[in-house]
Protein backbone atom coordinates (compact mmCIF):
# COMPACT_ATOMS: atom_id res chain seq x y z
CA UNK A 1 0.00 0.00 0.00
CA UNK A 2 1.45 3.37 -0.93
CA UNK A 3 2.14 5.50 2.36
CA UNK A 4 -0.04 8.65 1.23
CA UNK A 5 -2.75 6.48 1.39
CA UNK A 6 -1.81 4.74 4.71
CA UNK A 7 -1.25 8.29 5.90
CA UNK A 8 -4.65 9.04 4.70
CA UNK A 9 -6.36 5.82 6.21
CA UNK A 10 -4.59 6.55 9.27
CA UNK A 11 -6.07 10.12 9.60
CA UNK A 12 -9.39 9.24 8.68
CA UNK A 13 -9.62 6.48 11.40
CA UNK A 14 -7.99 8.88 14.29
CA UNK A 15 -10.91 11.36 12.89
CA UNK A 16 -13.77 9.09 13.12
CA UNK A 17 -12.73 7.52 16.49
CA UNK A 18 -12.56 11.24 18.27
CA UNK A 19 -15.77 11.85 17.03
CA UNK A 20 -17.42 8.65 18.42
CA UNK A 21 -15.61 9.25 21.70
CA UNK A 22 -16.69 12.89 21.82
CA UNK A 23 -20.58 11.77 21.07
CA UNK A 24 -20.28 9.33 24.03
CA UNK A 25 -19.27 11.62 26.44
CA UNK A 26 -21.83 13.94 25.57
CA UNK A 27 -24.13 10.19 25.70
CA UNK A 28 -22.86 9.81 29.32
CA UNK A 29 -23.48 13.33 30.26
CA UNK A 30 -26.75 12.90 29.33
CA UNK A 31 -27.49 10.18 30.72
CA UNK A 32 -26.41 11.21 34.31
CA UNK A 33 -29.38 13.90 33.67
CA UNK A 34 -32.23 12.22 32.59
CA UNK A 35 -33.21 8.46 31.26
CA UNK A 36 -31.15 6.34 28.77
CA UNK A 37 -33.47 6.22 26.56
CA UNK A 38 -34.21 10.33 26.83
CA UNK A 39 -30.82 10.95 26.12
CA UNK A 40 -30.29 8.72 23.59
CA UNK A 41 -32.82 9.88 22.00
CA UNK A 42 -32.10 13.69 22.56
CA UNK A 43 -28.22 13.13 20.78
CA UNK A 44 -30.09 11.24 17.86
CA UNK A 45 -31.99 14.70 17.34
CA UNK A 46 -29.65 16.75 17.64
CA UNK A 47 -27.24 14.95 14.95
CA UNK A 48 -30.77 15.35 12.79
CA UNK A 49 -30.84 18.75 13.32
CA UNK A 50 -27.23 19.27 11.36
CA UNK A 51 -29.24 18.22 8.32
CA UNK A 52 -31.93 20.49 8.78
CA UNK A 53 -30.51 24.50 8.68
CA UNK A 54 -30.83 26.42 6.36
CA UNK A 55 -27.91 28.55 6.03
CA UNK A 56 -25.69 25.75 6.26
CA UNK A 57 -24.63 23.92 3.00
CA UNK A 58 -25.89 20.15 3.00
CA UNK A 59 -23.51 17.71 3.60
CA UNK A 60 -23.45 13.85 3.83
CA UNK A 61 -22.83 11.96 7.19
CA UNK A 62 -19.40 10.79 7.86
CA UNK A 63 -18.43 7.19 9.43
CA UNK A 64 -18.70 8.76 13.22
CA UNK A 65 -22.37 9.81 12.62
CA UNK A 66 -23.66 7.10 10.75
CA UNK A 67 -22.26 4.62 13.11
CA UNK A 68 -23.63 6.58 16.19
CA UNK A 69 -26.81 6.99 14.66
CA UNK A 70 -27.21 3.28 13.98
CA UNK A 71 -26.42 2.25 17.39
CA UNK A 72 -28.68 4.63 19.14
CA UNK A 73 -31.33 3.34 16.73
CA UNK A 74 -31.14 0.18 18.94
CA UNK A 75 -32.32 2.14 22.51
CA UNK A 76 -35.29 3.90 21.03
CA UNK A 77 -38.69 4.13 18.34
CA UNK A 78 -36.81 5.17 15.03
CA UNK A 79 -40.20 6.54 13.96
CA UNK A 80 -40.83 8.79 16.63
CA UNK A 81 -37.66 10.11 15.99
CA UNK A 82 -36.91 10.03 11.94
CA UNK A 83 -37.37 13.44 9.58
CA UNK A 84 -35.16 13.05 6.93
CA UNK A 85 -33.49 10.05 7.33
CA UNK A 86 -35.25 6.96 5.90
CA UNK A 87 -35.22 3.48 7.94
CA UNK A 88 -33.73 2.23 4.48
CA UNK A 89 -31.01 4.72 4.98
CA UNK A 90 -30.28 4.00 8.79
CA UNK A 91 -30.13 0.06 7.71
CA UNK A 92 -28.06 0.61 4.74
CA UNK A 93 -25.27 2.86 7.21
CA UNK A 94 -25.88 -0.34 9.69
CA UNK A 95 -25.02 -2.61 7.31
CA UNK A 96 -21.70 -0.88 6.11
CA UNK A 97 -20.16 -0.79 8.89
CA UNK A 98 -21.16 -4.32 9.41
CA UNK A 99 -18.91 -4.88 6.51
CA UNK A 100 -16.54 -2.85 7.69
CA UNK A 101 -16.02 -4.71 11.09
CA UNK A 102 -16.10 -7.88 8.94
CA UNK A 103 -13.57 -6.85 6.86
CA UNK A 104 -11.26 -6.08 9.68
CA UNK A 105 -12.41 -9.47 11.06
CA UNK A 106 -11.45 -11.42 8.38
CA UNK A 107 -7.91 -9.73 7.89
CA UNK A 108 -5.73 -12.55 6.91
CA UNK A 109 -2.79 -12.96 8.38
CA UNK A 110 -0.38 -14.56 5.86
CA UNK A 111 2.78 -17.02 7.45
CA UNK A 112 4.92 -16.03 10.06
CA UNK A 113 8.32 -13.92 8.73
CA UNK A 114 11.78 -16.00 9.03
CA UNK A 115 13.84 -15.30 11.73
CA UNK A 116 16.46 -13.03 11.59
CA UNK A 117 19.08 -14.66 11.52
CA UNK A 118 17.75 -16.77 8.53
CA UNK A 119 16.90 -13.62 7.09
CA UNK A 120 20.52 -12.54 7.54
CA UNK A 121 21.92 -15.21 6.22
CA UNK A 122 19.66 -15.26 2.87
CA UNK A 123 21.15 -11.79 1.83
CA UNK A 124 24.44 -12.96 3.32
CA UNK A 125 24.30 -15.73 0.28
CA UNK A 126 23.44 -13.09 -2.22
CA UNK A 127 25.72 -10.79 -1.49
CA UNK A 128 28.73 -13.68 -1.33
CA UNK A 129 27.52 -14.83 -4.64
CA UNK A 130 26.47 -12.52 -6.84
CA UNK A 131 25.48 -14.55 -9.90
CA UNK A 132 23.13 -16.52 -7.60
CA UNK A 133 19.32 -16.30 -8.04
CA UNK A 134 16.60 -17.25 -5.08
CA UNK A 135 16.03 -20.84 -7.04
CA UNK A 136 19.80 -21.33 -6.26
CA UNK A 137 20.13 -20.15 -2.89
CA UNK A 138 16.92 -21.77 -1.80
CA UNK A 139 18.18 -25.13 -3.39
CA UNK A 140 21.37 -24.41 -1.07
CA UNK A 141 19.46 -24.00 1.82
CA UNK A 142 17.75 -27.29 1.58
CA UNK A 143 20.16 -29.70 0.28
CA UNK A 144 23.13 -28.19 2.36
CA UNK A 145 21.31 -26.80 5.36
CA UNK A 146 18.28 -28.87 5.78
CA UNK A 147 16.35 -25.18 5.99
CA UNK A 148 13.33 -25.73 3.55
CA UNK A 149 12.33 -21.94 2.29
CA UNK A 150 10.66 -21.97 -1.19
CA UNK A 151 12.44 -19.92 -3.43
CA UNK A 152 9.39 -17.55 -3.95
CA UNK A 153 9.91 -16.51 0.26
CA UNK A 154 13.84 -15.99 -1.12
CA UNK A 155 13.09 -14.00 -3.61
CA UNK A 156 10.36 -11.52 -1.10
CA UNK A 157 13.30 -11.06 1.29
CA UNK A 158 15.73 -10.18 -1.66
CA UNK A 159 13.15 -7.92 -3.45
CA UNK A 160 14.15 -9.92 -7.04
CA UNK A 161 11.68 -8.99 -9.47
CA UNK A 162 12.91 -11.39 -12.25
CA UNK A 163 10.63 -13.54 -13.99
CA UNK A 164 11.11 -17.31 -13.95
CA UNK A 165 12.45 -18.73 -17.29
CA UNK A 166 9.57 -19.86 -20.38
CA UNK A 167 10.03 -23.60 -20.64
CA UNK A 168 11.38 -24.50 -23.92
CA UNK A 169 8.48 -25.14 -26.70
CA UNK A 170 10.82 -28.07 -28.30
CA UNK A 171 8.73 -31.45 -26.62
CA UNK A 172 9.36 -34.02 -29.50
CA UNK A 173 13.36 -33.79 -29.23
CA UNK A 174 13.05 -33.26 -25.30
CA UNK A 175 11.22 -36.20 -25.11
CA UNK A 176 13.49 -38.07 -26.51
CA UNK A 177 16.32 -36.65 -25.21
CA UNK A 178 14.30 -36.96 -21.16
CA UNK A 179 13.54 -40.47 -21.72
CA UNK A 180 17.17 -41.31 -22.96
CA UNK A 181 19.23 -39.38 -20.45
CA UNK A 182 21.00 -41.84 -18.51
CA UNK A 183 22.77 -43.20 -21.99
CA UNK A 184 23.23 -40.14 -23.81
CA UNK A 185 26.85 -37.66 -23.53
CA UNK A 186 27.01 -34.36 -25.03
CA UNK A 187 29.90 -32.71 -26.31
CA UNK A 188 30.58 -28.64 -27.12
CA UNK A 189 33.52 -26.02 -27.77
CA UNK A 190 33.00 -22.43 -26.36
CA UNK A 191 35.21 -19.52 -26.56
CA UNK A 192 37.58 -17.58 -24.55
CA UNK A 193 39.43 -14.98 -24.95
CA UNK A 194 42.77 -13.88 -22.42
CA UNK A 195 43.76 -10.91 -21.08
CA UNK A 196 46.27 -10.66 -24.38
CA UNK A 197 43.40 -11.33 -26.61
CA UNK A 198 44.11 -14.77 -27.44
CA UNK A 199 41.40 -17.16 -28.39
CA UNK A 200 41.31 -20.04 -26.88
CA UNK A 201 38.71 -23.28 -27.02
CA UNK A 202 37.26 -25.12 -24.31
CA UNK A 203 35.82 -28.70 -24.71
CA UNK A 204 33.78 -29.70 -22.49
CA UNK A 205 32.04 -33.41 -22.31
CA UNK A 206 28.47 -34.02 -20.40
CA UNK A 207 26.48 -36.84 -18.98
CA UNK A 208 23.04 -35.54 -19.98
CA UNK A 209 21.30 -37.99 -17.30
CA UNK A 210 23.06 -36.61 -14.20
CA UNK A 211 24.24 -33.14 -16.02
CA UNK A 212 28.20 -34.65 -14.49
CA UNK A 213 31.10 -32.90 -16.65
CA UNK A 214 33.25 -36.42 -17.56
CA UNK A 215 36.16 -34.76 -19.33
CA UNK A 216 36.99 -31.32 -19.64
CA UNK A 217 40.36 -29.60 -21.72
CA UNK A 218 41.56 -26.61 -22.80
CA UNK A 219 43.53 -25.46 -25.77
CA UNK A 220 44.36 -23.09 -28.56
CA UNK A 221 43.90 -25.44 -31.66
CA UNK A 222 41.32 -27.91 -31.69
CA UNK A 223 41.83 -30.36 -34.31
CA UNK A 224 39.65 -33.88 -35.25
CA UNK A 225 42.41 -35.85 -33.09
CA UNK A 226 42.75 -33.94 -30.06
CA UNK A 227 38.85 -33.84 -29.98
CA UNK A 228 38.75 -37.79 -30.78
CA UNK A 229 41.58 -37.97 -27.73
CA UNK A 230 39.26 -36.12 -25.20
CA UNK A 231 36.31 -38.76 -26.30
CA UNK A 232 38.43 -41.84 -25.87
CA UNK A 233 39.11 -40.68 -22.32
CA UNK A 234 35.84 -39.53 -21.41
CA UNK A 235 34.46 -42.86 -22.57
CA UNK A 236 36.39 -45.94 -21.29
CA UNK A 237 36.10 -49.66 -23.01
CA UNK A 238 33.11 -50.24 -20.05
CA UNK A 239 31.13 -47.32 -20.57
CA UNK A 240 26.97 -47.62 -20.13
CA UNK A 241 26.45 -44.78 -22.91
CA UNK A 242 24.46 -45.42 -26.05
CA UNK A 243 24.67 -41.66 -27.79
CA UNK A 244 26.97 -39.18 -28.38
CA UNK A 245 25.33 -35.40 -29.05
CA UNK A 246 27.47 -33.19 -30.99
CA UNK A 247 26.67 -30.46 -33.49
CA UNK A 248 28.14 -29.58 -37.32
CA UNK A 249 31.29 -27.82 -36.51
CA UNK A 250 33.59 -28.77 -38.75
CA UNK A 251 35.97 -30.15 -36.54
CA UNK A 252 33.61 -32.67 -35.83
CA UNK A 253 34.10 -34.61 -39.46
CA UNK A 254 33.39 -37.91 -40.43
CA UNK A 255 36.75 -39.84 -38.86
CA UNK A 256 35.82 -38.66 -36.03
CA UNK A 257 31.87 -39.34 -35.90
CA UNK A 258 33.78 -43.15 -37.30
CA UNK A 259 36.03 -43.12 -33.89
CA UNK A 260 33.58 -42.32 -31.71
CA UNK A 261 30.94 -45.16 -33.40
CA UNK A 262 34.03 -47.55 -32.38
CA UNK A 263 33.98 -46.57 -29.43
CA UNK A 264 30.45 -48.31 -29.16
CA UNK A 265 28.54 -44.99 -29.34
CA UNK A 266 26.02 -43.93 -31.98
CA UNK A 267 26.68 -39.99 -32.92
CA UNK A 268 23.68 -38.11 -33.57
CA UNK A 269 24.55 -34.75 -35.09
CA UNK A 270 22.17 -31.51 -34.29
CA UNK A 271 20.32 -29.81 -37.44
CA UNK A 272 21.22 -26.79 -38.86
CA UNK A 273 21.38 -23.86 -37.00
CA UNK A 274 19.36 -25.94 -33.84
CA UNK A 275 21.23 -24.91 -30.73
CA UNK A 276 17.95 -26.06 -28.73
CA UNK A 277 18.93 -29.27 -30.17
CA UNK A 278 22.21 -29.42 -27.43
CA UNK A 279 20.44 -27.26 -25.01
CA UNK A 280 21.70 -28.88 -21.91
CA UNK A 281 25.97 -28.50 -23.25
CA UNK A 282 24.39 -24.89 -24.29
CA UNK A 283 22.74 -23.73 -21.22
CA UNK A 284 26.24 -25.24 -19.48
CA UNK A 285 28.07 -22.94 -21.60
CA UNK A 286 25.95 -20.09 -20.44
CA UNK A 287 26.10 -21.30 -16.66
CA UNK A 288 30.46 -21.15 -17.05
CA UNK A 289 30.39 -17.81 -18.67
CA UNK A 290 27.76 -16.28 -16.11
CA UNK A 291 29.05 -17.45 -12.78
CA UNK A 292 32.69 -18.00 -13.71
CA UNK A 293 34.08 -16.40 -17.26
CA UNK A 294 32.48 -12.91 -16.55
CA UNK A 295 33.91 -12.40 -13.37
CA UNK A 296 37.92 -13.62 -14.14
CA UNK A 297 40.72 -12.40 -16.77
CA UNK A 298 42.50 -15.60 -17.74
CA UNK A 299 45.89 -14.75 -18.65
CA UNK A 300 46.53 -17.73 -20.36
CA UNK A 301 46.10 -21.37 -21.29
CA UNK A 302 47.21 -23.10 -18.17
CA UNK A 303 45.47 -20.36 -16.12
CA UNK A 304 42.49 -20.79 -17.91
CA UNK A 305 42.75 -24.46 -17.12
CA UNK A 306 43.05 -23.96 -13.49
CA UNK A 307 40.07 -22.00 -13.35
CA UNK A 308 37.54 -24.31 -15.34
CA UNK A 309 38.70 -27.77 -13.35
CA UNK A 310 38.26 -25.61 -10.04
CA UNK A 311 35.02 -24.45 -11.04
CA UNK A 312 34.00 -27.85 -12.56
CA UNK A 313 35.01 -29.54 -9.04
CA UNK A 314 32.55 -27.11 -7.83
CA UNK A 315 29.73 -27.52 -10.64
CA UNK A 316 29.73 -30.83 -9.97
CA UNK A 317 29.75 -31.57 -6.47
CA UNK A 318 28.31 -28.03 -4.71
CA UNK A 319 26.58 -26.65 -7.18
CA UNK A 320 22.38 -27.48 -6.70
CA UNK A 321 20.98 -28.43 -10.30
CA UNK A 322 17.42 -27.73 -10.34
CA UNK A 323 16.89 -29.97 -13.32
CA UNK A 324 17.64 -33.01 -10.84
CA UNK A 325 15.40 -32.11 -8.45
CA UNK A 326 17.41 -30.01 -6.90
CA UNK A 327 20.40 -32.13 -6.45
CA UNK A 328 23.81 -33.03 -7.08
CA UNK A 329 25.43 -34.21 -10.44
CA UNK A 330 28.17 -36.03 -7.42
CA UNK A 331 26.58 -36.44 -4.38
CA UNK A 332 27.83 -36.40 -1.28
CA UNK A 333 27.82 -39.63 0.54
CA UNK A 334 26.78 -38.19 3.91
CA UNK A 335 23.09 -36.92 4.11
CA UNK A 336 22.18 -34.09 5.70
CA UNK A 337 20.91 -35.05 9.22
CA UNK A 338 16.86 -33.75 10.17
CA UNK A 339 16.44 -30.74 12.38
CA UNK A 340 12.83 -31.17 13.33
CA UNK A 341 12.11 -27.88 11.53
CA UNK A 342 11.72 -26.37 8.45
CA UNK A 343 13.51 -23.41 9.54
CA UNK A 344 16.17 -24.30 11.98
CA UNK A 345 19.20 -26.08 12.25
CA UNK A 346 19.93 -29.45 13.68
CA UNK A 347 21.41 -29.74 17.12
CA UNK A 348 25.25 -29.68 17.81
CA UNK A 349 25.69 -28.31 14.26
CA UNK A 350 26.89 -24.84 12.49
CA UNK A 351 27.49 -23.98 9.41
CA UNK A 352 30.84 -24.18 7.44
CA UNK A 353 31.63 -22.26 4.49
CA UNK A 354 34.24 -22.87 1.94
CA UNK A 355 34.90 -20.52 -0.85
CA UNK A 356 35.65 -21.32 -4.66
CA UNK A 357 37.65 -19.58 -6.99
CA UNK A 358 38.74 -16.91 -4.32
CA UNK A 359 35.61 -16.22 -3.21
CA UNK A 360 33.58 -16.14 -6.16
CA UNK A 361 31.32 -18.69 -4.86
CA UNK A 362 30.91 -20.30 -1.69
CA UNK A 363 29.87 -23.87 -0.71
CA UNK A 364 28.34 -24.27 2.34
CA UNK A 365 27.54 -27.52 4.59
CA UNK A 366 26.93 -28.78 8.10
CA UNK A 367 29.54 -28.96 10.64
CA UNK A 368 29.55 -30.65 14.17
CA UNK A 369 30.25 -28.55 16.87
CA UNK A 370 33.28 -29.61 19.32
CA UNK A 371 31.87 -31.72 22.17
């Protein structure tokens, strides 16, 4: 609600209050007089007689006077009393503020705010990560914390007005690509350029069922057998894969699509101009740019190295996927333990932070406290 009109409320209420009180104690004094019903009576025609002068511009009754004049309605005859104000009218003026009680009655409430210190520590998480959304922080409360906040409450403490993503329109190769997850490994270059301007490629291989990076390299000149190389490692002679995803770059020829079918894959090559087609690889090459790429200068091919295996370690052990429900392409083998509570921690436990990449993310998790 806009505060000039809170302001306003506010005024109008303090208004119609003193007005009631003041119309009592002239009730009272009244009544200390003569008879309850006399005096009742008496006020009632005297707030008629407002109505009835002549030199004085009409006006309509406020909330104080139609409120008064409905209750003292109750003590007395109406019709030895009414002029110009019809029963209709005296029942309708009863009957909104009937409404109006009701509606104050029937305020709801809403759910109780977090605690502080939850509070605290949501904006603490925002502020520590600052490519993280309130999907991903509320995931990290849950499967880290055991704190269960959805991530519409996240968002309401963080004031985020972005709108959740459309889901893609593509269900035929979804489908497909849903129902064959588990067997299927995508494949995908992306770009980077160092602090000298220097392009250099990064390949990066996916298990589409669990979204787990198998094999990632870096380097400044792809060719067909450095590319076969990173496949043959990625997928070993026992592998449980069926599919290989890659799209019609042209390193990605014909000896190799033949190497990787020995490998005991089949290769199923995108359309043209379909990114949608490898939209998991695509989206992961989005994810590495937007929480990792934007925020660090490599300076050069090792260093970019370093900083993709550190922040793979991370994407695929601390990093909450929401496409897995949320959960963890590499899951930890120790659960987190019950608290009893949505919204508080279990007992003889704090929380431990560890940061990645310097402090461009953090990973947070459960520790015991010292006996």
């Amino acid at each position: 609600m806009p505060v000039s009109l809170l302001v306003r409320a506010m005024k109008h209420c303090l208004r119609t209050s003193s007005l009631v009180a003041f119309d009592l104690v002239r009730l009272v004094f009244l009544a200390i007089r003569s008879q309850y019903s006399l005096a009742a009576e008496n006020l009632f025609l005297r707030k008629l007689a407002l109505f009835q002068e002549r030199k004085i511009k009409p006006r309509r009754a406020d909330d104080a006077t139609r409120w008064l004049m409905a209750t003292l309605g109750r003590v007395f005859q109406l019709r030895n009393a009414l002029l110009n104000v019809k029963p209709d009218t005296l029942i309708r003026w009863q009957r909104r503020g009937f409404r109006l009680f009701w509606r104050w009655k029937s305020k709801p409430t809403g759910r109780p705010r977090l605690s502080q210190n939850l509070q605290e520590l949501i904006r603490q998480m925002a502020a520590d990560n600052v490519s993280w959304g309130e999907e991903r922080i509320a995931n990290e409360l849950k499967l880290k914390l055991g704190i269960q906040v959805s991530p519409r409450t996240v968002g309401k403490y963080l004031r985020n007005g972005r709108s959740p993503r459309t889901p893609d329109p593509q269900q035929r190769w979804l489908t497909f690509v849903h129902n064959h997850a588990k067997g299927i490994v995508a494949c995908d270059f992306f770009v980077v350029v160092t602090a000298a301007f220097r392009i250099l490629y990064v390949f990066v291989i996916m298990e589409l069922g669990t979204r787990r990076i198998l094999n990632q390299n870096v380097t400044a000149h792809p060719t067909t057998e450095w590319t076969l190389q990173q496949l043959r490692e990625a997928l070993p002679g026992d592998h449980p894969y069926r599919f290989v995803i890659h799209d019609r770059d042209s390193i990605f020829s014909k000896a190799l699509d033949q190497g990787v079918t020995d490998l005991g894959v089949r290769v199923l090559r995108t359309p043209v101009k379909a990114p949608m087609a490898n939209s998991v690889c695509e989206r992961f090459g989005g994810s590495l740019r937007r929480e990792c790429l934007d925020f660090l200068i490599p300076f050069s091919e090792r260093h970019l190295k370093m900083i993709v295996q550190e922040w793979i370690m991370h994407y695929n052990r601390g990093r909450p996927h929401s496409a897995l429900g949320p959960g963890f392409p590499q899951p930890a083998e120790a659960d987190v333990p019950e608290s009893g509570h949505r919204h508080k921690l279990p007992a003889g436990h704090r929380i431990g932070k560890r940061s990645v990449l310097g402090g461009l993310h953090h990973e947070y998790s459960l520790v015991k406290e010292a006996a």
